[in-house]
Protein backbone atom coordinates (compact mmCIF):
# COMPACT_ATOMS: atom_id res chain seq x y z
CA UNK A 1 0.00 0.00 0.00
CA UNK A 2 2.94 2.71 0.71
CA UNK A 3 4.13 2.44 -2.78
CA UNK A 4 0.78 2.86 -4.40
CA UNK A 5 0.45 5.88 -1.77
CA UNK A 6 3.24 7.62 -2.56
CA UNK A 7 2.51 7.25 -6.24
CA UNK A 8 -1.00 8.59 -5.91
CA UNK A 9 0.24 11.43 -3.81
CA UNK A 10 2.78 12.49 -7.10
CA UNK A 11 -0.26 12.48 -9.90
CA UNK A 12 -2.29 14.08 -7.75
CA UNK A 13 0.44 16.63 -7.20
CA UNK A 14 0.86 17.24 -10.89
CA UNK A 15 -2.91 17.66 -11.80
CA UNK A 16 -3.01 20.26 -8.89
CA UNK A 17 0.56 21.83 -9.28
CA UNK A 18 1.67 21.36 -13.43
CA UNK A 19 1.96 23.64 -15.92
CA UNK A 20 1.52 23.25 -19.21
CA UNK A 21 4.68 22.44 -21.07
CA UNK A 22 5.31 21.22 -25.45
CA UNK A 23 8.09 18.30 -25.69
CA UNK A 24 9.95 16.36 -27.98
CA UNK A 25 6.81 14.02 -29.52
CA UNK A 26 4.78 17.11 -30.01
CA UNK A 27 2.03 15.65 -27.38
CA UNK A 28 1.93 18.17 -25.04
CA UNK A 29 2.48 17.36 -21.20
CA UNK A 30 2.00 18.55 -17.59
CA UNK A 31 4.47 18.85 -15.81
CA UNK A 32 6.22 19.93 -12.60
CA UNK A 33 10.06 20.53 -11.21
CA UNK A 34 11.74 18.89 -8.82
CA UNK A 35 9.87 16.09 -7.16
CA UNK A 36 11.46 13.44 -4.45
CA UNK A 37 9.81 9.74 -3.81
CA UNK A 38 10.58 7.32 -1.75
CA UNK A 39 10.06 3.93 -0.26
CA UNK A 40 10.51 1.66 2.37
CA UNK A 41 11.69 -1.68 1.02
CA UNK A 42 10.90 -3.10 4.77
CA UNK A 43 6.94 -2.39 3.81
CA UNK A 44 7.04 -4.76 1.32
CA UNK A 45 7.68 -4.88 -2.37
CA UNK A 46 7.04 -1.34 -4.11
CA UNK A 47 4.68 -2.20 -6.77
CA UNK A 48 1.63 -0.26 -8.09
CA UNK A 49 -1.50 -1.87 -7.18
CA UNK A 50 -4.27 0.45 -8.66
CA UNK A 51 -3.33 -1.36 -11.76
CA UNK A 52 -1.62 -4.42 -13.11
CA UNK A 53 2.28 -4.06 -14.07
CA UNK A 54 3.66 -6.08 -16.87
CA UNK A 55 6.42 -7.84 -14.75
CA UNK A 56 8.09 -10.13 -17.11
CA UNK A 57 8.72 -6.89 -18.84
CA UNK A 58 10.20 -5.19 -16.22
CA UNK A 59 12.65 -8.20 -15.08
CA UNK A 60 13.80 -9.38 -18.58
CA UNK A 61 14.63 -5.35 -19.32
CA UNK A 62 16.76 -5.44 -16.40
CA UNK A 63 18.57 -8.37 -17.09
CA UNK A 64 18.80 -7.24 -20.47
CA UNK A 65 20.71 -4.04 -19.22
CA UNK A 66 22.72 -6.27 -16.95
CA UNK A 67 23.74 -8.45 -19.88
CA UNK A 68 25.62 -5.08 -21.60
CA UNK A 69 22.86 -5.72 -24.73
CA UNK A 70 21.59 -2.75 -26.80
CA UNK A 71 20.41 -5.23 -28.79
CA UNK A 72 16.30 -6.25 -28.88
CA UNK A 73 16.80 -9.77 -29.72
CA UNK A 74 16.97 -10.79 -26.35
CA UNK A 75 13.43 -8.67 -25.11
CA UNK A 76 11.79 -10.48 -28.69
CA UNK A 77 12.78 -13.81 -27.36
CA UNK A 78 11.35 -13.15 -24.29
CA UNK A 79 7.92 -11.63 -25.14
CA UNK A 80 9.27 -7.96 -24.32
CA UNK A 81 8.39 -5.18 -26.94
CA UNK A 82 9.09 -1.90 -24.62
CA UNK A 83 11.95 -0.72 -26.86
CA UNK A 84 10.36 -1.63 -30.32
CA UNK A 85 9.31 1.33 -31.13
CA UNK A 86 12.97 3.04 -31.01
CA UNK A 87 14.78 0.10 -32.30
CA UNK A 88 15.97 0.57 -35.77
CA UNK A 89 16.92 -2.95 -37.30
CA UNK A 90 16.51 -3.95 -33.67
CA UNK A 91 19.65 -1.63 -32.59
CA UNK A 92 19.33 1.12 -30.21
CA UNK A 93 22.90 1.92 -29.69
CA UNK A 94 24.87 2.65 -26.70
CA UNK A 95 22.16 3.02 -24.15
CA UNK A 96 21.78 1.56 -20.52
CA UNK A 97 23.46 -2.22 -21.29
CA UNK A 98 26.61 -0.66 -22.89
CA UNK A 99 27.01 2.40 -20.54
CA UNK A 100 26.64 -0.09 -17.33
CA UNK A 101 28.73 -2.62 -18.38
CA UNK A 102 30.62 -1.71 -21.29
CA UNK A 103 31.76 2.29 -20.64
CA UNK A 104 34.56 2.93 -22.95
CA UNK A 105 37.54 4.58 -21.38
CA UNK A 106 40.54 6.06 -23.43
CA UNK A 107 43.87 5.35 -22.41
CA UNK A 108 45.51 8.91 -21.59
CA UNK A 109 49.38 9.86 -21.60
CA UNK A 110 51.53 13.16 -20.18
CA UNK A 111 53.68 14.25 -23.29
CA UNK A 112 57.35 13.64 -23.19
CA UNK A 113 58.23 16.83 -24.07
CA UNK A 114 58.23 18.86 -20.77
CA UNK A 115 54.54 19.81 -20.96
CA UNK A 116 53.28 17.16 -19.04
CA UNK A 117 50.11 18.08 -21.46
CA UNK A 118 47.54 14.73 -21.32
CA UNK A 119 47.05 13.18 -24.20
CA UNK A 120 44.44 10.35 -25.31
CA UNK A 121 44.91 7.57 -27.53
CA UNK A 122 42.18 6.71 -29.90
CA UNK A 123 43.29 3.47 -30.80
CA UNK A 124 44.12 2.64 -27.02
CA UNK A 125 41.14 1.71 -24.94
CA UNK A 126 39.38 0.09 -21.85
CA UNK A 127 35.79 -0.51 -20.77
CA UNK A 128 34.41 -0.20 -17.64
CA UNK A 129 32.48 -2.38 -15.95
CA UNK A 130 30.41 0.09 -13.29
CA UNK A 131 28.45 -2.44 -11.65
CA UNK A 132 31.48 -4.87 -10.73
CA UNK A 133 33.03 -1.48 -9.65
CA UNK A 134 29.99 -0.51 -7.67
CA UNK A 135 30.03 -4.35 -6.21
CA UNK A 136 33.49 -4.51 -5.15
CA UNK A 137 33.41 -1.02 -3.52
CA UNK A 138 30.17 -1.69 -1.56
CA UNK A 139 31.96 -5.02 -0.14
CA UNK A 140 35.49 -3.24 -0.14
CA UNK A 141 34.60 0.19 0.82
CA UNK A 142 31.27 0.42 2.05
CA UNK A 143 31.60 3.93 3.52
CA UNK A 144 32.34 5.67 -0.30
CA UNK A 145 31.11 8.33 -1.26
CA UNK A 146 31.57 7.64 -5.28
CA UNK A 147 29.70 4.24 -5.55
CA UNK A 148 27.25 5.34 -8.34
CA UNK A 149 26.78 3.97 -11.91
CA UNK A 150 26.20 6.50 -14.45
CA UNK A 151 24.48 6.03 -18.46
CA UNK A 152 25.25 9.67 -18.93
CA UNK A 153 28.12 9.52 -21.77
CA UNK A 154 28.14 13.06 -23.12
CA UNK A 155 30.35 11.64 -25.99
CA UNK A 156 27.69 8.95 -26.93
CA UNK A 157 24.35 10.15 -26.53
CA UNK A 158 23.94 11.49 -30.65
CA UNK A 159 24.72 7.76 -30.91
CA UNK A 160 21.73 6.41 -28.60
CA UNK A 161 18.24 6.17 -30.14
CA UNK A 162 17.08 7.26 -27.09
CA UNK A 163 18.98 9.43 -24.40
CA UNK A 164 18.76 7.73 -21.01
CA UNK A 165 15.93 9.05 -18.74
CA UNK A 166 16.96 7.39 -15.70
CA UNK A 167 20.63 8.57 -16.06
CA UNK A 168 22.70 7.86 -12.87
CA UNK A 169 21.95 5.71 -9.63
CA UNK A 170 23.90 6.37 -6.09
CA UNK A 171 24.39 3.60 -3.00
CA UNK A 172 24.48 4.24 0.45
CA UNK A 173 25.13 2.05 3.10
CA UNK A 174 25.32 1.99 7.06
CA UNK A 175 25.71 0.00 9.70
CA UNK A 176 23.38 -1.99 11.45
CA UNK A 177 23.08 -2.10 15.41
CA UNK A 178 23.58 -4.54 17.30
CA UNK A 179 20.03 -4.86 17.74
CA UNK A 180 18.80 -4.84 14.59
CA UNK A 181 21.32 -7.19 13.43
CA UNK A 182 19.96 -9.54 16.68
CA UNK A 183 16.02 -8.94 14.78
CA UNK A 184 17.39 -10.47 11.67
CA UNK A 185 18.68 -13.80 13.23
CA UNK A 186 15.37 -14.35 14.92
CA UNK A 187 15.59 -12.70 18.60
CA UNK A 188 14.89 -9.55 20.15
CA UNK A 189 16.36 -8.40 23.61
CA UNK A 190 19.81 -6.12 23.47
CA UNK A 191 21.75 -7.72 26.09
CA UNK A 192 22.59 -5.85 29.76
CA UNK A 193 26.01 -7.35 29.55
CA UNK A 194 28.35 -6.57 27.26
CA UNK A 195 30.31 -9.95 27.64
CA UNK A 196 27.07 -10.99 26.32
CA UNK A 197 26.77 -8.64 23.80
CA UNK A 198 30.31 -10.14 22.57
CA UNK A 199 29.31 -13.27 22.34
CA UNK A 200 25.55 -12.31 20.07
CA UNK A 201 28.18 -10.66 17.69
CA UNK A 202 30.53 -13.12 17.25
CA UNK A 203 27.50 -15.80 16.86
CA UNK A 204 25.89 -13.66 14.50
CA UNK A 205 29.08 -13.26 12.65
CA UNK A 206 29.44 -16.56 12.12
CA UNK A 207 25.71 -17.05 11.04
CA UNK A 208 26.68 -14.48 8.41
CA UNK A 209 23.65 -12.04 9.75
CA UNK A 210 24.26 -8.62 7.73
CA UNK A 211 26.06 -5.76 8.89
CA UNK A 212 25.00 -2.78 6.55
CA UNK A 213 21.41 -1.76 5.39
CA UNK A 214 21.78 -0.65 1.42
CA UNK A 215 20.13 2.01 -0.31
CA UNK A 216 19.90 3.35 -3.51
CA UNK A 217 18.84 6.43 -4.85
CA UNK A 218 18.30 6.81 -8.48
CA UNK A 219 17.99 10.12 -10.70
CA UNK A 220 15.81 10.72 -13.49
CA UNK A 221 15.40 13.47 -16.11
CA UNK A 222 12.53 12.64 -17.76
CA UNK A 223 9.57 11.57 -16.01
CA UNK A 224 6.70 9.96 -17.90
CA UNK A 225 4.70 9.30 -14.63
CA UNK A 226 1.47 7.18 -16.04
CA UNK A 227 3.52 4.80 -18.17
CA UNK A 228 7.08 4.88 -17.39
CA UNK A 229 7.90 5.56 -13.76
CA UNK A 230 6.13 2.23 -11.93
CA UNK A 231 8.33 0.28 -14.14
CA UNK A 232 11.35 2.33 -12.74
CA UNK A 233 10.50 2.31 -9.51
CA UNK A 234 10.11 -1.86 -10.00
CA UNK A 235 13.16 -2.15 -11.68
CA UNK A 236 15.36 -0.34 -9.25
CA UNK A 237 13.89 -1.98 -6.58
CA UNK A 238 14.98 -5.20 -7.88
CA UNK A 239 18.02 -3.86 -8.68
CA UNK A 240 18.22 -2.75 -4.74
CA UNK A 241 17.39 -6.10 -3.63
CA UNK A 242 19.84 -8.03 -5.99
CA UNK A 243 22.91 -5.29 -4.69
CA UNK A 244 21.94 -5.81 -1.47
CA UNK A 245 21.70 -10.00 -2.01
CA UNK A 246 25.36 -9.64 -3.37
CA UNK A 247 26.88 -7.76 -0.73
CA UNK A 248 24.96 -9.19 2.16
CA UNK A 249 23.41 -6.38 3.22
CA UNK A 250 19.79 -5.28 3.75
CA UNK A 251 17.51 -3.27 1.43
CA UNK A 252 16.48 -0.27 2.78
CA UNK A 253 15.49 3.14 0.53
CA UNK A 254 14.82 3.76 -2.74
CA UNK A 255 14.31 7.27 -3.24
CA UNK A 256 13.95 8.60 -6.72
CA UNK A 257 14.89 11.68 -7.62
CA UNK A 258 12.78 13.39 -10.30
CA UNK A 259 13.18 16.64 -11.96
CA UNK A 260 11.00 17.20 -15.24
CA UNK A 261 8.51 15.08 -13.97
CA UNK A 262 5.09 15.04 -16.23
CA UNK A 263 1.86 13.53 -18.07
CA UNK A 264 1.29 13.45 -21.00
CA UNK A 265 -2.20 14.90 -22.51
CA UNK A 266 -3.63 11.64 -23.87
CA UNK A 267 -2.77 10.15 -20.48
CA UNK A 268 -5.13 12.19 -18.61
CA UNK A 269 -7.96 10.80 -18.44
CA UNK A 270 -6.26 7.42 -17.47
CA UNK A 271 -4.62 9.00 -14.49
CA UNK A 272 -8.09 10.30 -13.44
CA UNK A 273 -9.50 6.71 -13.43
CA UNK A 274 -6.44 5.09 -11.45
CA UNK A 275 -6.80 8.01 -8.71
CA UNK A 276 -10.95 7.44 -8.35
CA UNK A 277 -9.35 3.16 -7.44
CA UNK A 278 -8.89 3.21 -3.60
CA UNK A 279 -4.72 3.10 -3.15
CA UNK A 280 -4.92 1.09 0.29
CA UNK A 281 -7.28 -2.15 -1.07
CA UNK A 282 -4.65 -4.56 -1.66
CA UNK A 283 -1.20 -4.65 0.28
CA UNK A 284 2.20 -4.65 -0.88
CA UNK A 285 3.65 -7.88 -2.55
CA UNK A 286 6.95 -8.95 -1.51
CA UNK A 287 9.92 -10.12 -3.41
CA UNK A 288 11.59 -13.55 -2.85
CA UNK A 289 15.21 -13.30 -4.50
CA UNK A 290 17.06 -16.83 -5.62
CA UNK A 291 20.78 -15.84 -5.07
CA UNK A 292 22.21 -19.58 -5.49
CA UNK A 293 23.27 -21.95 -8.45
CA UNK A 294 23.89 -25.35 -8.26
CA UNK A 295 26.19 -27.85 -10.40
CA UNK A 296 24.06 -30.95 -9.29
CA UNK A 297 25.53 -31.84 -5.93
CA UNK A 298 26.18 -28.16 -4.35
CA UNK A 299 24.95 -24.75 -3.89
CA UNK A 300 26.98 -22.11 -4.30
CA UNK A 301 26.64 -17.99 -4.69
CA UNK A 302 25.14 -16.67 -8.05
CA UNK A 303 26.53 -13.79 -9.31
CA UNK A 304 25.27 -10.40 -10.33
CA UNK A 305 25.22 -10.86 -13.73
CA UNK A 306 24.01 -14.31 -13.61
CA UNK A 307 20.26 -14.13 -12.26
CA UNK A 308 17.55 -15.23 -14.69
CA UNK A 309 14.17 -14.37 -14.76
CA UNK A 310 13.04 -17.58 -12.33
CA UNK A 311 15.16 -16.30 -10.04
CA UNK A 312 12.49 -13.56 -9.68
CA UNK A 313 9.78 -14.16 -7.41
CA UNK A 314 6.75 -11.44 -6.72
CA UNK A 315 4.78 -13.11 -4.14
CA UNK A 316 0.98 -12.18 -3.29
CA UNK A 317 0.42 -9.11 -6.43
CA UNK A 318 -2.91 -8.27 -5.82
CA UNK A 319 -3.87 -5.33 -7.96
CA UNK A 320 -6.63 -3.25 -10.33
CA UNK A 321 -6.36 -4.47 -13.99
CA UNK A 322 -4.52 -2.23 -16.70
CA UNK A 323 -6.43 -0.49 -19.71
CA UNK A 324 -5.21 -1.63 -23.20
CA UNK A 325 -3.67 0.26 -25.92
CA UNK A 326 -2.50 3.34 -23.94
CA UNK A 327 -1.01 5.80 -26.46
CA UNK A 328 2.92 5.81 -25.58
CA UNK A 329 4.60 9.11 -26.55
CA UNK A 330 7.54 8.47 -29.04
């Protein structure tokens, strides 16, 4: 229900706050400035409930972008057409996958002549894998302040179909209390003594119980609120949950942070029809997350890039049915 609240609260906020604004596909939008959400992942999973979300869609995208694909083979063998409409021959160019996984880095020199001038080799390059990076700091260095993934190339965008809308997310973590940490593995008294207290830690240590709560904050240029941002907030919630899975650590926030945030005129009277369906009649699903392979005789950690869509599991999605053929704005 807090998801589907705090969503409610936003459309209602534009309808009472927007101004009328043109854009790119000549539809005509209303829109506001400057708009923070966020949610709780401890109140369950955040999906919309005052309709129905396409989730294979959702999960198979962000595998997709986790695979370094800018390719739509991989959605059309899955049932996914999201990006079909921006695909030429099926290519899309550098986008999300390739910026994520893929960033190209040029190799840079100081001239030997004195100058010390920096110099960059065309021919000499490396790629950057931001999500490893963003893994091995949040295990490494939790405390860093530069553990963000960015799809934001300045010198690629006239190459994407589609500039990214969702251009940057940030993580967070901190540390768990003692107490909270004692929640996790089942009990619930903090200990008077601390020779106690010693011994909870050292037994919750070796149960592996997590030290750090995770949270991510994304950022987002473009906001098409009806269509586009419950699949975002889905899809970095997932994302949330499969950092935090990695890491051992627990989800906490996922705050979006929105800044032309709008809807578009032929979504209107859509919007009107999910705020008249009461936000609190179902209750939040929640997410069971498969982080293990197997080889046939043991189990052993899967890897971030390795989940597949069964490894997905949205338990108890109660929730409004969609309308059909909504107009998308291209």
């Amino acid at each position: 229900m807090q998801a589907t609240h705090e969503y409610h609260k936003l459309l209602q906020y534009i309808l009472d706050n927007g101004k009328k604004k043109t854009d790119r596909t000549g539809t005509g939008t209303t829109s506001i400035f400057d708009y923070k959400i966020k949610f709780d992942m401890s109140q369950g999973f955040p999906l919309i409930t005052t309709k129905r979300l396409h989730l294979r869609s959702i999960i198979h995208e962000l595998l997709w972008f986790l695979k370094g694909s800018t390719n739509t083979k991989y959605l059309k063998e899955n049932g996914v057409t999201i990006w079909d409409e921006w695909a030429k021959d099926g290519e899309l160019g550098p986008i999300y996958g390739k910026q994520w996984v893929s960033w190209t880095k040029k190799k840079m020199y100081l001239s030997t002549d004195g100058s010390h001038e920096k110099i960059y080799d065309e021919a000499d390059q490396t790629v950057v894998n931001q999500i490893a990076c963003a893994i091995d700091a949040l295990k490494n260095n939790p405390d860093s302040r530069r553990i963000m993934v960015s799809a934001w190339n300045v010198g690629e965008i006239d190459q994407m179909a589609l500039p990214p809308c969702h251009w940057a997310f940030e993580l967070y973590t901190e540390e768990l209390t003692h107490n909270e940490r004692c929640k996790l593995a089942g009990g619930t008294a903090e200990p008077k003594y601390e020779a106690i207290r010693e011994m909870q830690s050292k037994t919750l240590d070796e149960r592996n119980i997590p030290k750090r709560r995770l949270h991510l904050k994304w950022h987002q240029r473009s906001v098409d609120t009806f269509l586009g941002l419950p699949f975002n907030i889905a899809s970095y919630a997932l994302l949330l949950h499969m950092f935090a899975q990695q890491t051992n650590m627990v989800p906490g926030q996922l705050v979006g942070d929105l800044t032309n945030v709008h809807i578009y005129d032929n979504h209107m009277e859509y919007v009107k029809k999910q705020l008249d369906r009461p936000y609190y009649k179902y209750n939040a699903p929640t997410l069971s997350l498969n982080g293990h392979d197997t080889d046939g005789k043991e189990y052993f950690p899967k890897g971030i890039f390795h989940y597949e869509y069964d490894d997905f599991d949205i338990q108890n999605y109660e929730c409004f049915p969609n309308w059909k053929n909504v107009p998308i704005a291209i």
